[in-house]
C-alpha atoms as a PDB file:
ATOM      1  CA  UNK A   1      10.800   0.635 -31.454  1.00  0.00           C
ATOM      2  CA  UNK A   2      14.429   0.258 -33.105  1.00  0.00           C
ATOM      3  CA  UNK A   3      14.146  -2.926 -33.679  1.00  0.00           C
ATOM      4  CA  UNK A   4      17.313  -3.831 -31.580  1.00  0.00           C
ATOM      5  CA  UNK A   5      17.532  -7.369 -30.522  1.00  0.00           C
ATOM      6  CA  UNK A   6      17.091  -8.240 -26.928  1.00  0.00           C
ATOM      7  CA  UNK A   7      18.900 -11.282 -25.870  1.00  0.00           C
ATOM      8  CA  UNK A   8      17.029 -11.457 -22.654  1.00  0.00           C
ATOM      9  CA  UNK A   9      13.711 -11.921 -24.783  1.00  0.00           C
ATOM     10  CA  UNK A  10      14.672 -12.824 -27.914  1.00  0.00           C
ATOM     11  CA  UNK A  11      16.397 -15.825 -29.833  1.00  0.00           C
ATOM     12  CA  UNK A  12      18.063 -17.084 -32.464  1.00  0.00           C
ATOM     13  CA  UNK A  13      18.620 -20.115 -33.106  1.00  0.00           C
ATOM     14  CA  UNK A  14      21.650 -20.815 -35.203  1.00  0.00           C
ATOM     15  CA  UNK A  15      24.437 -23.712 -35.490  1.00  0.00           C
ATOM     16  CA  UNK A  16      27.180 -21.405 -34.543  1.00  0.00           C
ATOM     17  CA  UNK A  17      27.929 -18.107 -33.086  1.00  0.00           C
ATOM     18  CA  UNK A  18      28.987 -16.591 -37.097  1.00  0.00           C
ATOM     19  CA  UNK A  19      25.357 -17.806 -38.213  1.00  0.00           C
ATOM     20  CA  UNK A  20      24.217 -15.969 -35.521  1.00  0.00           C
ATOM     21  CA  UNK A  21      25.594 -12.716 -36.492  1.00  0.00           C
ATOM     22  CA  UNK A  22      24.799 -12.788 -39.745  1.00  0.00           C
ATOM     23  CA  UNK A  23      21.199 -13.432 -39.168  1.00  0.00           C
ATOM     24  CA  UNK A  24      21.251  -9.896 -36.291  1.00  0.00           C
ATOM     25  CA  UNK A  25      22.318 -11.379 -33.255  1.00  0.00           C
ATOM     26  CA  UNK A  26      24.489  -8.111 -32.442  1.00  0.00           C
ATOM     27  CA  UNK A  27      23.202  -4.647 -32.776  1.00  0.00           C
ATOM     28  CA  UNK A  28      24.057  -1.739 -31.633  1.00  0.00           C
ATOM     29  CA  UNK A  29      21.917   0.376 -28.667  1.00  0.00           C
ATOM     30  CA  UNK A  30      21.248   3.936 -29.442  1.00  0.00           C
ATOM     31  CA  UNK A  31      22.262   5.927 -26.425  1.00  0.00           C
ATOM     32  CA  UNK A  32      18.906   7.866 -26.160  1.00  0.00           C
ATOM     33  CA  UNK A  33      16.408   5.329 -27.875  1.00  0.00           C
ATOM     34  CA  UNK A  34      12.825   6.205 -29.331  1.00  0.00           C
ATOM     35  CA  UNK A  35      10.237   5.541 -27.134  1.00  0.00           C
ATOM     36  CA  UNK A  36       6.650   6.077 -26.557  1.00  0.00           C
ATOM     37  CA  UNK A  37       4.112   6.085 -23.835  1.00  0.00           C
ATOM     38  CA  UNK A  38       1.048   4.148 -23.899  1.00  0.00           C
ATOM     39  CA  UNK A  39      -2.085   3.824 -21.427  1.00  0.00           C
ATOM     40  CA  UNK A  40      -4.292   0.631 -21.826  1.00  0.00           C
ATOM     41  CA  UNK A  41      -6.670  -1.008 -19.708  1.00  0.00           C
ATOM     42  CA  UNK A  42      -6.748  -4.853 -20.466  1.00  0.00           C
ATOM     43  CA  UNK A  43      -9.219  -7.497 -18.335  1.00  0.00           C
ATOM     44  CA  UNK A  44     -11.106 -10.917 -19.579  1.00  0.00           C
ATOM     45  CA  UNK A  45     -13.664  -8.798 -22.005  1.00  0.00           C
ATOM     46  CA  UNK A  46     -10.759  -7.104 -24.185  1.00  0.00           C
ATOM     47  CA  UNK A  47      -8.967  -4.113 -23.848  1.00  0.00           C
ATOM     48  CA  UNK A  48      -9.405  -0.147 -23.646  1.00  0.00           C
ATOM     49  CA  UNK A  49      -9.189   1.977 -26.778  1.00  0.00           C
ATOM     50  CA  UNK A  50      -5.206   3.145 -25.943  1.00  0.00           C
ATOM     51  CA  UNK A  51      -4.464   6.504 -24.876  1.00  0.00           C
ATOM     52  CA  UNK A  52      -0.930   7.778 -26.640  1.00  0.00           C
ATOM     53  CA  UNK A  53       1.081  10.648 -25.213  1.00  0.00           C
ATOM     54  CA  UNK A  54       3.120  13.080 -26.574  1.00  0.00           C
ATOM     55  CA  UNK A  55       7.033  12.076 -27.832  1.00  0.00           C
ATOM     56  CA  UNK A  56       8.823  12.571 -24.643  1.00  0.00           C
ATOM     57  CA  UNK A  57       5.368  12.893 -22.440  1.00  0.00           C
ATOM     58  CA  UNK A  58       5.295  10.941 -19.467  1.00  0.00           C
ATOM     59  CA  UNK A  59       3.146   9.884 -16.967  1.00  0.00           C
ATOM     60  CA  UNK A  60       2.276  12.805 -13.866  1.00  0.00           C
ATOM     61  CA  UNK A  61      -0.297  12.808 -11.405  1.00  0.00           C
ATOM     62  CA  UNK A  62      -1.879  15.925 -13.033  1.00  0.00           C
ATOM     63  CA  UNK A  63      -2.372  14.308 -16.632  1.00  0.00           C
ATOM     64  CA  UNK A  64      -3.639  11.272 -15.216  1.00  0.00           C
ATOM     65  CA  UNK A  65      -6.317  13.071 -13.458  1.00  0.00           C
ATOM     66  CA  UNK A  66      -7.060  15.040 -16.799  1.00  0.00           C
ATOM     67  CA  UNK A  67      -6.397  12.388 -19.545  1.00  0.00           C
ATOM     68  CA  UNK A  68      -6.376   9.021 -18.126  1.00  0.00           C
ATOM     69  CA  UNK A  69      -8.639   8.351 -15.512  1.00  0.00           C
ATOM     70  CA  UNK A  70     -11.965  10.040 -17.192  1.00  0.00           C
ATOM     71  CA  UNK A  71     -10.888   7.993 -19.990  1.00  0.00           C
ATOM     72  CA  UNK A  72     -10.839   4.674 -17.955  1.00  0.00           C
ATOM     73  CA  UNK A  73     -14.099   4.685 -16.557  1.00  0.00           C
ATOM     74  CA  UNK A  74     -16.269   4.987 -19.543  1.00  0.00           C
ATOM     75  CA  UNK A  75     -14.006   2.472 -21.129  1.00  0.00           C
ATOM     76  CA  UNK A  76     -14.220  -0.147 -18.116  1.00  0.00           C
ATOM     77  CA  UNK A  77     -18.123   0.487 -18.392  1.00  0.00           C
ATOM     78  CA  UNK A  78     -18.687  -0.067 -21.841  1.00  0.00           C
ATOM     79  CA  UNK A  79     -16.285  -3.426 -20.960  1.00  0.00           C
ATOM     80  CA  UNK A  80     -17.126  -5.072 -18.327  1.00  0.00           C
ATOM     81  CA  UNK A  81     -20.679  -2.777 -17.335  1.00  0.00           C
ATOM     82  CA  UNK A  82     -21.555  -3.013 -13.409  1.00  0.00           C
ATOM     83  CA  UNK A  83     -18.327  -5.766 -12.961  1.00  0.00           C
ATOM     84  CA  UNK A  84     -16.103  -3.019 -13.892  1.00  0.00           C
ATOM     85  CA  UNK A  85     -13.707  -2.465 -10.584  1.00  0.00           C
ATOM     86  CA  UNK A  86     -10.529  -0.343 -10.925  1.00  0.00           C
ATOM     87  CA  UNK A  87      -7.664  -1.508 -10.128  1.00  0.00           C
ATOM     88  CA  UNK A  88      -3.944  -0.182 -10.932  1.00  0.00           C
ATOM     89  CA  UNK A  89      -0.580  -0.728  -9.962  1.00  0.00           C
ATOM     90  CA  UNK A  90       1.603   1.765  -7.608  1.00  0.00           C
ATOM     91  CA  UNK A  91       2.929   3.920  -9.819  1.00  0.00           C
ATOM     92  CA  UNK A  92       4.003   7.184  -8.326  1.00  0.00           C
ATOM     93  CA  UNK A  93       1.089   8.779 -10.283  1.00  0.00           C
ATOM     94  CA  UNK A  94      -1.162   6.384  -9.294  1.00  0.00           C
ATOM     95  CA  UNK A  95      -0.899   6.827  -5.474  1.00  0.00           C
ATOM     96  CA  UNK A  96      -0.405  10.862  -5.610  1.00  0.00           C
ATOM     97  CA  UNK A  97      -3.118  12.169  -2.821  1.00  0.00           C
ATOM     98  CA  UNK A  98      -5.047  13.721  -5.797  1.00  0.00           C
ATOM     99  CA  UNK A  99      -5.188  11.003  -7.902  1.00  0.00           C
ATOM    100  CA  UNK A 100      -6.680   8.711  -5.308  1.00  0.00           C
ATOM    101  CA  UNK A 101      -9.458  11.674  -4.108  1.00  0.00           C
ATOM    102  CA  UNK A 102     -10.619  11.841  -7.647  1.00  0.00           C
ATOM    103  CA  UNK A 103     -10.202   8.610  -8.264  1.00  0.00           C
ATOM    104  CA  UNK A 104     -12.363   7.425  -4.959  1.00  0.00           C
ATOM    105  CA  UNK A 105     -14.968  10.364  -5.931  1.00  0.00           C
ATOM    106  CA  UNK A 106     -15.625   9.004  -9.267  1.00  0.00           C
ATOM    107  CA  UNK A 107     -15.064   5.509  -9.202  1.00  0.00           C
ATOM    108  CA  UNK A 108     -17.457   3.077  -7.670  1.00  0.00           C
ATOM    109  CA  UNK A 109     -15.818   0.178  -7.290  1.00  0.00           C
ATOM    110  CA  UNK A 110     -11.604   0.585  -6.984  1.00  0.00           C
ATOM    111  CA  UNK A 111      -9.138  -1.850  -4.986  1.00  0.00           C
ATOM    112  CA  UNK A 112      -6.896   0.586  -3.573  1.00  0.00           C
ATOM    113  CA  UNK A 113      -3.734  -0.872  -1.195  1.00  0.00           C
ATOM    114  CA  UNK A 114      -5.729  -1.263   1.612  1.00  0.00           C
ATOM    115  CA  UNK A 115      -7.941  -3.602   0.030  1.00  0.00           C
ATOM    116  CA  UNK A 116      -4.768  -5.364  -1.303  1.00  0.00           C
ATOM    117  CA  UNK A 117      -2.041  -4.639   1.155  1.00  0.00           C
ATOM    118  CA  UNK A 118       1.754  -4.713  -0.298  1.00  0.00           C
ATOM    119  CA  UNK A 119       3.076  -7.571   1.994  1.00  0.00           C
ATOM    120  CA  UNK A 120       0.072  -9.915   1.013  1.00  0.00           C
ATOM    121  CA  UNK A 121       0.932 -13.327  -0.141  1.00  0.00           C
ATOM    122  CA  UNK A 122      -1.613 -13.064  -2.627  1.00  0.00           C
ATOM    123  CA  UNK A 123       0.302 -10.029  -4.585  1.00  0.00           C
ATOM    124  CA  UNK A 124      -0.978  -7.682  -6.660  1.00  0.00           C
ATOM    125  CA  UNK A 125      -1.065  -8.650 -10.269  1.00  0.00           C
ATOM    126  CA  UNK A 126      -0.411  -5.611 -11.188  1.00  0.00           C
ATOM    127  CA  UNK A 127       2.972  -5.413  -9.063  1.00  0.00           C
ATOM    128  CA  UNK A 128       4.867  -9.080 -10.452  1.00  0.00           C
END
């Protein structure tokens, strides 16, 4: 969101380390960047319409029971219809107790860590 260059993911490809420069190798870092927070379901049909929180809103178990996961199903529905299976990664709000009751009341289908335990070979995808 600032625009800052990231020399772990980007390049520049340049004859010398001046050409570089001049073409915004180096920036500075903000100390307190902008940021936002996004929610998006993605699988082989497309992706969810996003869900956007607040400027400095982030992620509890309480709005992801509210906002979030009522939002997911109907969105994995219209998707993927009776394929749609829920799956997500282990997240702090993810795993809360109450997250995982509503989310076993109201979802169907859902691959929870017992159905995909941590030490498997086969890791979650949603864990790289």
């Amino acid at each position: 969101m600032d625009g800052i260059y990231n020399r772990q993911n980007d390049r520049v490809y340049a004859s010398s380390r001046q050409e570089a420069d001049a073409h915004g190798g180096i920036h500075r870092l903000s100390k307190f960047p902008k940021r936002i927070m996004v929610w998006l379901g993605a699988c082989k049909e497309g992706v969810t319409t996003p869900i956007i929180f607040k400027p400095g809103e982030t992620l509890t178990h309480k709005n992801y029971i509210d906002i979030v996961l009522p939002h997911a199903f109907p969105e994995g529905q219209r998707l993927l219809g009776e394929d749609f299976i829920y799956q997500q990664d282990n997240a702090t709000p993810h795993t809360h107790k109450d997250s995982l009751t509503w989310i076993r009341n109201n979802f169907s289908r859902f691959i929870d860590e017992t159905k995909w335990p941590p030490n498997s070979s086969d890791l979650s995808v949603l864990d790289y």
